[in-house]
Protein backbone atom coordinates (compact mmCIF):
# COMPACT_ATOMS: atom_id res chain seq x y z
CA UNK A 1 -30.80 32.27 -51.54
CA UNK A 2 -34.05 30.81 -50.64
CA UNK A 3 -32.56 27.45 -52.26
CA UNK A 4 -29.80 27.40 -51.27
CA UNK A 5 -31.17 27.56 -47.82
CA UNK A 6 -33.52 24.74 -48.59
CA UNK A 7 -31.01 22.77 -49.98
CA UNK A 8 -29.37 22.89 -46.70
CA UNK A 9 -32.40 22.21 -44.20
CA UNK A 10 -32.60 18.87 -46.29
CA UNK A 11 -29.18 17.86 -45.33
CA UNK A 12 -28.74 19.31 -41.87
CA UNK A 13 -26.57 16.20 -40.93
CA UNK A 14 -23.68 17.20 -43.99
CA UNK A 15 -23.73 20.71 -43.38
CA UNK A 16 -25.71 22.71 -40.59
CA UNK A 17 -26.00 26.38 -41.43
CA UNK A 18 -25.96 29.20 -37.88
CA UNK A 19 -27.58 32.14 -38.46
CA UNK A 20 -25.66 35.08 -38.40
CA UNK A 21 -26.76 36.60 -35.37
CA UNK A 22 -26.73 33.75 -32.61
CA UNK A 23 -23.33 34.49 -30.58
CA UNK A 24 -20.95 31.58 -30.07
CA UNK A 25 -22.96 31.63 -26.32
CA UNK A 26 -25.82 30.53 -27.89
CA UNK A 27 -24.55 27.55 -29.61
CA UNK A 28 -24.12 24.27 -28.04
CA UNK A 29 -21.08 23.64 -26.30
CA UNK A 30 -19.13 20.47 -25.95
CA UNK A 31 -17.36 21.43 -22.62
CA UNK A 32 -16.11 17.71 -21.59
CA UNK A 33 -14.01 15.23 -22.68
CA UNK A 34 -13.04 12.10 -20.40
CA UNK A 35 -11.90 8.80 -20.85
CA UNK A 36 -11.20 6.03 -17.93
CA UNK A 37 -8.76 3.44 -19.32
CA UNK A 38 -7.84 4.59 -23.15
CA UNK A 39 -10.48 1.74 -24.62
CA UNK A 40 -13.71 4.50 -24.83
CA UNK A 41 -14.38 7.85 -23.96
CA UNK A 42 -17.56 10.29 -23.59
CA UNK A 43 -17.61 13.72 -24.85
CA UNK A 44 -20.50 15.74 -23.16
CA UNK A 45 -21.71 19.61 -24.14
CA UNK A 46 -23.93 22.19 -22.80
CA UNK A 47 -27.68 22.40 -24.37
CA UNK A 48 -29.61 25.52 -26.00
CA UNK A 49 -30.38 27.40 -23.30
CA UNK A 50 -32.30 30.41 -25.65
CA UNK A 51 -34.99 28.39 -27.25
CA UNK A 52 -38.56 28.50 -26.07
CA UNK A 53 -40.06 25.95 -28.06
CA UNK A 54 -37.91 22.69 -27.64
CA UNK A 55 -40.71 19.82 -28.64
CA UNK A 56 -38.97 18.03 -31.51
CA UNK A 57 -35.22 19.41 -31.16
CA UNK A 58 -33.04 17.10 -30.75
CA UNK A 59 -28.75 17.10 -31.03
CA UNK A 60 -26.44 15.68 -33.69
CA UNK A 61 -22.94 14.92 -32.81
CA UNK A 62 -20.27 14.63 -36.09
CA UNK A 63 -16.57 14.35 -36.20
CA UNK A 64 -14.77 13.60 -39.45
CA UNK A 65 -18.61 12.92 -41.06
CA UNK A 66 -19.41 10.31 -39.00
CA UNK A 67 -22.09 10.43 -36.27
CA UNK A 68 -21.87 9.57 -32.70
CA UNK A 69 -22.78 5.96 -32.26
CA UNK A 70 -24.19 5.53 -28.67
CA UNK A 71 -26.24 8.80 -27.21
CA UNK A 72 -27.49 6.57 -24.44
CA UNK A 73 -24.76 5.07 -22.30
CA UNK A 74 -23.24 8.45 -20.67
CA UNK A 75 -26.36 10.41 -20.03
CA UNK A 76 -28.37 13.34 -21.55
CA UNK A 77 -26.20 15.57 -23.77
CA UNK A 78 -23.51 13.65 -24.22
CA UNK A 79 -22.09 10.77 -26.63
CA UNK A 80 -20.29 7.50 -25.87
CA UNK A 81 -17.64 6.16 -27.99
CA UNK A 82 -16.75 2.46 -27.22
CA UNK A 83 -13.94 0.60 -27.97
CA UNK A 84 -15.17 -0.33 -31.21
CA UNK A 85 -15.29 3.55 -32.17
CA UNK A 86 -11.99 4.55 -30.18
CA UNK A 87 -8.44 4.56 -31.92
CA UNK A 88 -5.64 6.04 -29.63
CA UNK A 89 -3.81 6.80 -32.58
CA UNK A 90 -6.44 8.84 -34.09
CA UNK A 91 -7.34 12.80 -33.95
CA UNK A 92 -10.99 13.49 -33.08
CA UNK A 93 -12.59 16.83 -34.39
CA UNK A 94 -16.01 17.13 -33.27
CA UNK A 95 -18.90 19.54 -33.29
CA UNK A 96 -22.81 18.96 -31.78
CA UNK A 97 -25.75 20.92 -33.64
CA UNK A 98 -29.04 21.52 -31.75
CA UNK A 99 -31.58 21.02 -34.39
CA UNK A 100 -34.76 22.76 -33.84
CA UNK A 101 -37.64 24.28 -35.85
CA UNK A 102 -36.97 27.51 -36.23
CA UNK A 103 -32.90 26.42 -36.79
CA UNK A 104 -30.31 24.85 -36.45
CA UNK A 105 -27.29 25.88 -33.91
CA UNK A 106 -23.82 24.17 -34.33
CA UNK A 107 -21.07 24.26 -31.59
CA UNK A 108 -17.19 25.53 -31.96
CA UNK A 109 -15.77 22.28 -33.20
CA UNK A 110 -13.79 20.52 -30.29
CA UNK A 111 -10.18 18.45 -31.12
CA UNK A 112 -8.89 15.66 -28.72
CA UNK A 113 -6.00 12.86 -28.57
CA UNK A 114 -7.98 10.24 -26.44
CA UNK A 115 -4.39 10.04 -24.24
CA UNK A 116 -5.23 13.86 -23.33
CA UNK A 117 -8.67 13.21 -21.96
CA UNK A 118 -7.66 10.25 -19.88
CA UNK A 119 -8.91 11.21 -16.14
CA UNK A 120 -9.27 7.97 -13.58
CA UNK A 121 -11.62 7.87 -10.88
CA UNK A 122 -10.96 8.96 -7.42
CA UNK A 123 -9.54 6.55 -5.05
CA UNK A 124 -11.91 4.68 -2.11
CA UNK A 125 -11.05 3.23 1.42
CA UNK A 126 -8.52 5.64 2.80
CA UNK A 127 -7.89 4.57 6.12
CA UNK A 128 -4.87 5.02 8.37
CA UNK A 129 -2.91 2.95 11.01
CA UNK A 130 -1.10 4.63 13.95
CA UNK A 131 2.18 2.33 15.03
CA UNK A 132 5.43 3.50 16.89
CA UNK A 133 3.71 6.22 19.32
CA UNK A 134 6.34 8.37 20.89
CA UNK A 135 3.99 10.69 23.26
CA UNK A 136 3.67 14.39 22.78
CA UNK A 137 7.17 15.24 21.77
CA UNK A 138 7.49 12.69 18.90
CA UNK A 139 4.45 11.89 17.81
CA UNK A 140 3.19 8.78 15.81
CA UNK A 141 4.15 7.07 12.54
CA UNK A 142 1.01 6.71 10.69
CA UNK A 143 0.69 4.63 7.02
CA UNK A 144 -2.22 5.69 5.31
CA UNK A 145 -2.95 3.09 2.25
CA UNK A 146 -6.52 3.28 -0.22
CA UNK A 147 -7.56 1.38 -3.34
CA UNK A 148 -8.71 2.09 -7.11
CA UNK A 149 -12.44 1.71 -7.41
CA UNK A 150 -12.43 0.20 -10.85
CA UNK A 151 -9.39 -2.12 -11.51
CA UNK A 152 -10.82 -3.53 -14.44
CA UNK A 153 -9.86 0.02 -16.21
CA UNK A 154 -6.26 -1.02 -15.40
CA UNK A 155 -6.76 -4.54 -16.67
CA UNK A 156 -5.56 -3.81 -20.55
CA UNK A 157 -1.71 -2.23 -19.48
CA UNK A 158 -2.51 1.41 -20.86
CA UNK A 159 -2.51 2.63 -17.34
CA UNK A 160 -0.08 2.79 -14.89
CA UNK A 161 -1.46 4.99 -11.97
CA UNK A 162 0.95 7.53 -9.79
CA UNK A 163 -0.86 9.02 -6.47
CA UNK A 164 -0.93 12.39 -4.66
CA UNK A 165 -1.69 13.08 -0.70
CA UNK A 166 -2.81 16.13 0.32
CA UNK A 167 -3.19 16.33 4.28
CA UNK A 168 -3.31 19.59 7.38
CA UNK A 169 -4.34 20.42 10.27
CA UNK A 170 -8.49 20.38 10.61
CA UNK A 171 -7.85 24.02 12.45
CA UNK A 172 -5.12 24.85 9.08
CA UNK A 173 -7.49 24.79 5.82
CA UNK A 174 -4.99 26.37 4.12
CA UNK A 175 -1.98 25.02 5.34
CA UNK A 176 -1.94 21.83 3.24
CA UNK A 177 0.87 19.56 2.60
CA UNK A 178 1.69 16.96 -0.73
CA UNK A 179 3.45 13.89 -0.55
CA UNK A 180 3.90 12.35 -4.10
CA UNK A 181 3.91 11.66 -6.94
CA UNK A 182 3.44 8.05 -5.06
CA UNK A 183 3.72 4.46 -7.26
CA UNK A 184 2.28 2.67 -4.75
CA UNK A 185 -1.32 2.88 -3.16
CA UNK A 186 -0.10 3.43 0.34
CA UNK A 187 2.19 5.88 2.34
CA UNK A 188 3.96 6.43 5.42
CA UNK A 189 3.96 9.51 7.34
CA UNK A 190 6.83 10.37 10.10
CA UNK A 191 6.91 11.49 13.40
CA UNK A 192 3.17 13.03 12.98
CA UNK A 193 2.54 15.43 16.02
CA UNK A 194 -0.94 15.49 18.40
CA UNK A 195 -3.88 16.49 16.84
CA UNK A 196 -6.82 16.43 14.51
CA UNK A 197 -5.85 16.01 10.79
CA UNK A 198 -7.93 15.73 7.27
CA UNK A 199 -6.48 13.68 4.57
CA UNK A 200 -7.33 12.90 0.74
CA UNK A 201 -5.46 11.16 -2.11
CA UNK A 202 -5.73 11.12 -6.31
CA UNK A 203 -4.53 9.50 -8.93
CA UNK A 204 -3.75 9.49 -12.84
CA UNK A 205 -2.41 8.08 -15.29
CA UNK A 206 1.65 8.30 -15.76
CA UNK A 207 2.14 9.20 -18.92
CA UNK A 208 -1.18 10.70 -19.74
CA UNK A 209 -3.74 12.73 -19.03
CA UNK A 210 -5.20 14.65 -16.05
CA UNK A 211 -5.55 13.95 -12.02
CA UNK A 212 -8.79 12.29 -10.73
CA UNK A 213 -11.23 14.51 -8.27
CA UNK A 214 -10.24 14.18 -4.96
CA UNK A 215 -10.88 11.32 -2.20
CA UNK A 216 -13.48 11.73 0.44
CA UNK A 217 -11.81 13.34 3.24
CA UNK A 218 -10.51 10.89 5.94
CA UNK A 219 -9.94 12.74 9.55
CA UNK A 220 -7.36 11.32 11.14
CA UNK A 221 -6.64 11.90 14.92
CA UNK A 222 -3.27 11.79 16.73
CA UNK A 223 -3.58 10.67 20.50
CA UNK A 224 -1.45 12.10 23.01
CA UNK A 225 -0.80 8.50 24.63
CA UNK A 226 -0.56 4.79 23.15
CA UNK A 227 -3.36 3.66 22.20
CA UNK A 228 -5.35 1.35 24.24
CA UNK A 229 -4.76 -1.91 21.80
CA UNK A 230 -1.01 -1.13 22.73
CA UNK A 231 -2.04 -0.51 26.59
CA UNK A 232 -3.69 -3.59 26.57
CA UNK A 233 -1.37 -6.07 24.89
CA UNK A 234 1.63 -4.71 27.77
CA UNK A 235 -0.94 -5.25 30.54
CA UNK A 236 -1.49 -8.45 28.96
CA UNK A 237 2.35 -9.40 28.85
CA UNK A 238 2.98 -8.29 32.26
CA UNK A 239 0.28 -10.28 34.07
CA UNK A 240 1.65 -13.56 32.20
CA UNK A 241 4.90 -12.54 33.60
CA UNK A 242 3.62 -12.50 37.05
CA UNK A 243 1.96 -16.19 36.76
CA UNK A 244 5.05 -17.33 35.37
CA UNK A 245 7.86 -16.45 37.59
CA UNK A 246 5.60 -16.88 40.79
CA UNK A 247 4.10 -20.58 39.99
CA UNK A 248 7.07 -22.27 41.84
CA UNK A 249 7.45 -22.29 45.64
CA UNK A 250 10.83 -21.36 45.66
CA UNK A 251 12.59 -17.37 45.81
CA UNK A 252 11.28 -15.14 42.99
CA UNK A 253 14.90 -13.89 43.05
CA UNK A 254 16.20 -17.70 42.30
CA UNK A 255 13.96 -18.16 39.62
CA UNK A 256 14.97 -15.20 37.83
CA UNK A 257 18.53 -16.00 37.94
CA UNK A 258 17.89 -19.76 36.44
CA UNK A 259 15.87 -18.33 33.84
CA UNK A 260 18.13 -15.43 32.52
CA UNK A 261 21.62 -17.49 33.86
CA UNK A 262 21.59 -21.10 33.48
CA UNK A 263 23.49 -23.13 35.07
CA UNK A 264 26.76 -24.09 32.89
CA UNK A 265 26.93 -27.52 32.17
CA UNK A 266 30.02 -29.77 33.87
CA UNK A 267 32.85 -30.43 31.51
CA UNK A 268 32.97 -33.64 30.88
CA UNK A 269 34.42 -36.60 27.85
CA UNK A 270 32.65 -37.39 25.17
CA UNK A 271 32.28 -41.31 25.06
CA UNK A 272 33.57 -41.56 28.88
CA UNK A 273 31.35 -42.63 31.27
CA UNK A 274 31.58 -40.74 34.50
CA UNK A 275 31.04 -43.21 36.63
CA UNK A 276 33.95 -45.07 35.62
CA UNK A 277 36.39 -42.41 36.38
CA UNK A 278 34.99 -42.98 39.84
CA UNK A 279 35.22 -46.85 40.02
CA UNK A 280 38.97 -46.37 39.15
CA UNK A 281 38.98 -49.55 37.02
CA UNK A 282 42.36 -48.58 35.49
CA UNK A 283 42.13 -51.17 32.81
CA UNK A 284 39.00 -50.44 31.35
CA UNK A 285 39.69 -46.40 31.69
CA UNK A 286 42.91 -47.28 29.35
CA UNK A 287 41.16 -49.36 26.82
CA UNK A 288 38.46 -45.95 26.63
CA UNK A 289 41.68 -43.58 26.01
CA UNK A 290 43.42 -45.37 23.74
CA UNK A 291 41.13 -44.31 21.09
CA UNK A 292 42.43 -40.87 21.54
CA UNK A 293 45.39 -39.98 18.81
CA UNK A 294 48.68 -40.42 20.36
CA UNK A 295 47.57 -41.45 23.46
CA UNK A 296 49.64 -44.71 25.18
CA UNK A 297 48.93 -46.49 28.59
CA UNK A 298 51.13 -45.72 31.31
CA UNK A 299 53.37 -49.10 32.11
CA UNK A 300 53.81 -50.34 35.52
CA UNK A 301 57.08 -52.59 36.64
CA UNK A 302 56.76 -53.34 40.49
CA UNK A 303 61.03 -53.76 39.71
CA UNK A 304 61.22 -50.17 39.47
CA UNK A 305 58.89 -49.00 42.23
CA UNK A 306 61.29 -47.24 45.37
CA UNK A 307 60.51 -48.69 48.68
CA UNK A 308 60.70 -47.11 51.64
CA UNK A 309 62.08 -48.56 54.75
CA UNK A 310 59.56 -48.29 57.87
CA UNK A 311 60.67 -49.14 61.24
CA UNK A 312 57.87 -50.47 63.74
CA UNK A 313 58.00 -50.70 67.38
CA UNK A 314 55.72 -53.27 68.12
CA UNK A 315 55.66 -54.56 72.17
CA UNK A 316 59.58 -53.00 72.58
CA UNK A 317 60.86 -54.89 69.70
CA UNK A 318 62.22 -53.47 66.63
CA UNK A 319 60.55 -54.29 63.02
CA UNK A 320 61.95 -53.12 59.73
CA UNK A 321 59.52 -53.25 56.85
């Protein structure tokens, strides 16, 4: 037994023994699993929390007998696996043994598909813009848009993020309602009564993994009344107005009528001067027309023009004309 035991303290990274009576509490833990974008991932676990003496222990992480290649990058008690080290197509068991000097504690082992651990970060910039404000009985429209704080982990095509709004009443903290799944990064909300409101957002992947923490609350308030950009810009319109319809000397009430009823323009011949309908200069008005299709000068014959007899009494004597 003694060698046997020997045998193994010599080759703690193959095979690392537990003693019989340390409880599965005891042992280190790997707890969490998480990967941004499908290229790496980070595993972390819990440390000893039983062991006095700690100078010189230290943790070794295995899966499939190789070791984790990066302790460093992701923080105390945990191991980074970069792309170099990451295959989605490959099944990672791992387990992390505390080795110390008086033993040597080895976790539950831990299995993961990298496309199960895949949880994105929480989204940034929520803000909101009120539009179409209807006063206390129909509220405002409100479209509430936000960004993804790390678009580089969308950059490969692996991801494609969906979104989910949560938002209530700041008086309601249980009376919370979801809008989504969303594909885009922005939503409109309808007909939004008055009052104070909280709102946050997440996001994951769509075909994988888990959602992101939630967004830093954005509180929202819903006037009662337009608000005063809107007031302003109407003020604004109406004074130009004003100017505009009173810079002439003449009747408000005649300017109005020009500017919404224009005068209708005369009828009048395309090609034919006007002023030589009023000239009456029958030859050149007949030359003009008989460009027209089917059109053919009157003809004049002073042999067939009726005369009338006219009898003048000039100084008592009788004239016939």
């Amino acid at each position: 037994m003694l060698l046997r035991w020997l045998l193994i303290r010599c080759n703690i990274s193959v095979c690392v023994p537990v003693p019989d009576d340390v409880s599965a509490s005891a042992r280190p833990l790997i707890y969490y699993c998480r990967s941004r974008n499908m290229e790496d991932f980070s595993c972390y676990w819990h440390p000893l929390d039983n062991v006095s003496d700690t100078e010189g222990m230290h943790y070794v992480l295995t899966y499939k007998k190789e070791y984790c290649p990066d302790y460093v990058s992701s923080g105390p008690h945990s191991c980074h696996f970069d792309r170099f080290h990451t295959n989605i197509w490959k099944f990672y068991c791992m387990t992390v043994t505390a080795v110390t000097s008086v033993g040597n504690y080895t976790s539950p082992q831990r299995c993961l598909d990298v496309a199960d651990i895949v949880e994105m970060e929480a989204p940034v910039n929520l803000t909101y813009d009120l539009y179409d404000a209807g006063g206390d009985e129909t509220g405002h429209n409100t479209l509430l848009s936000w960004a993804y704080p790390q678009p580089s982990d969308l950059q490969y095509g692996w991801i494609t993020l969906i979104h989910e709004l949560q938002y209530r009443r700041v008086n309601e903290p249980t009376n919370w309602k979801v809008k989504g799944p969303l594909r885009e990064p922005h939503v409109e909300l309808l007909g939004l009564p008055v009052g104070e409101y909280v709102v946050q957002v997440r996001c994951r992947s769509h075909n994988y993994g888990r959602w992101s923490q939630w967004s830093l609350p954005l509180y929202m308030s819903i006037p009662a009344r337009p608000p005063t950009g809107k007031l302003l810009v109407l003020v604004l319109v109406t004074g130009v107005s004003v100017v505009i319809f009173s810079y002439k000397p003449f009747p408000v009430s005649f300017r109005i009528k020009d500017y919404f009823l224009p005068p209708i323009p005369k009828p009048r011949i395309i090609g034919i001067d006007p002023l030589l309908l009023k000239k009456g200069n029958l030859e050149e008005i007949n030359r003009h027309f008989s460009s027209f299709h089917g059109y053919s000068p009157p003809s004049y014959s002073y042999a067939d023009d009726i005369w009338d007899q006219v009898k003048v009494l000039v100084r008592g004597h009788c004239l016939f004309v």
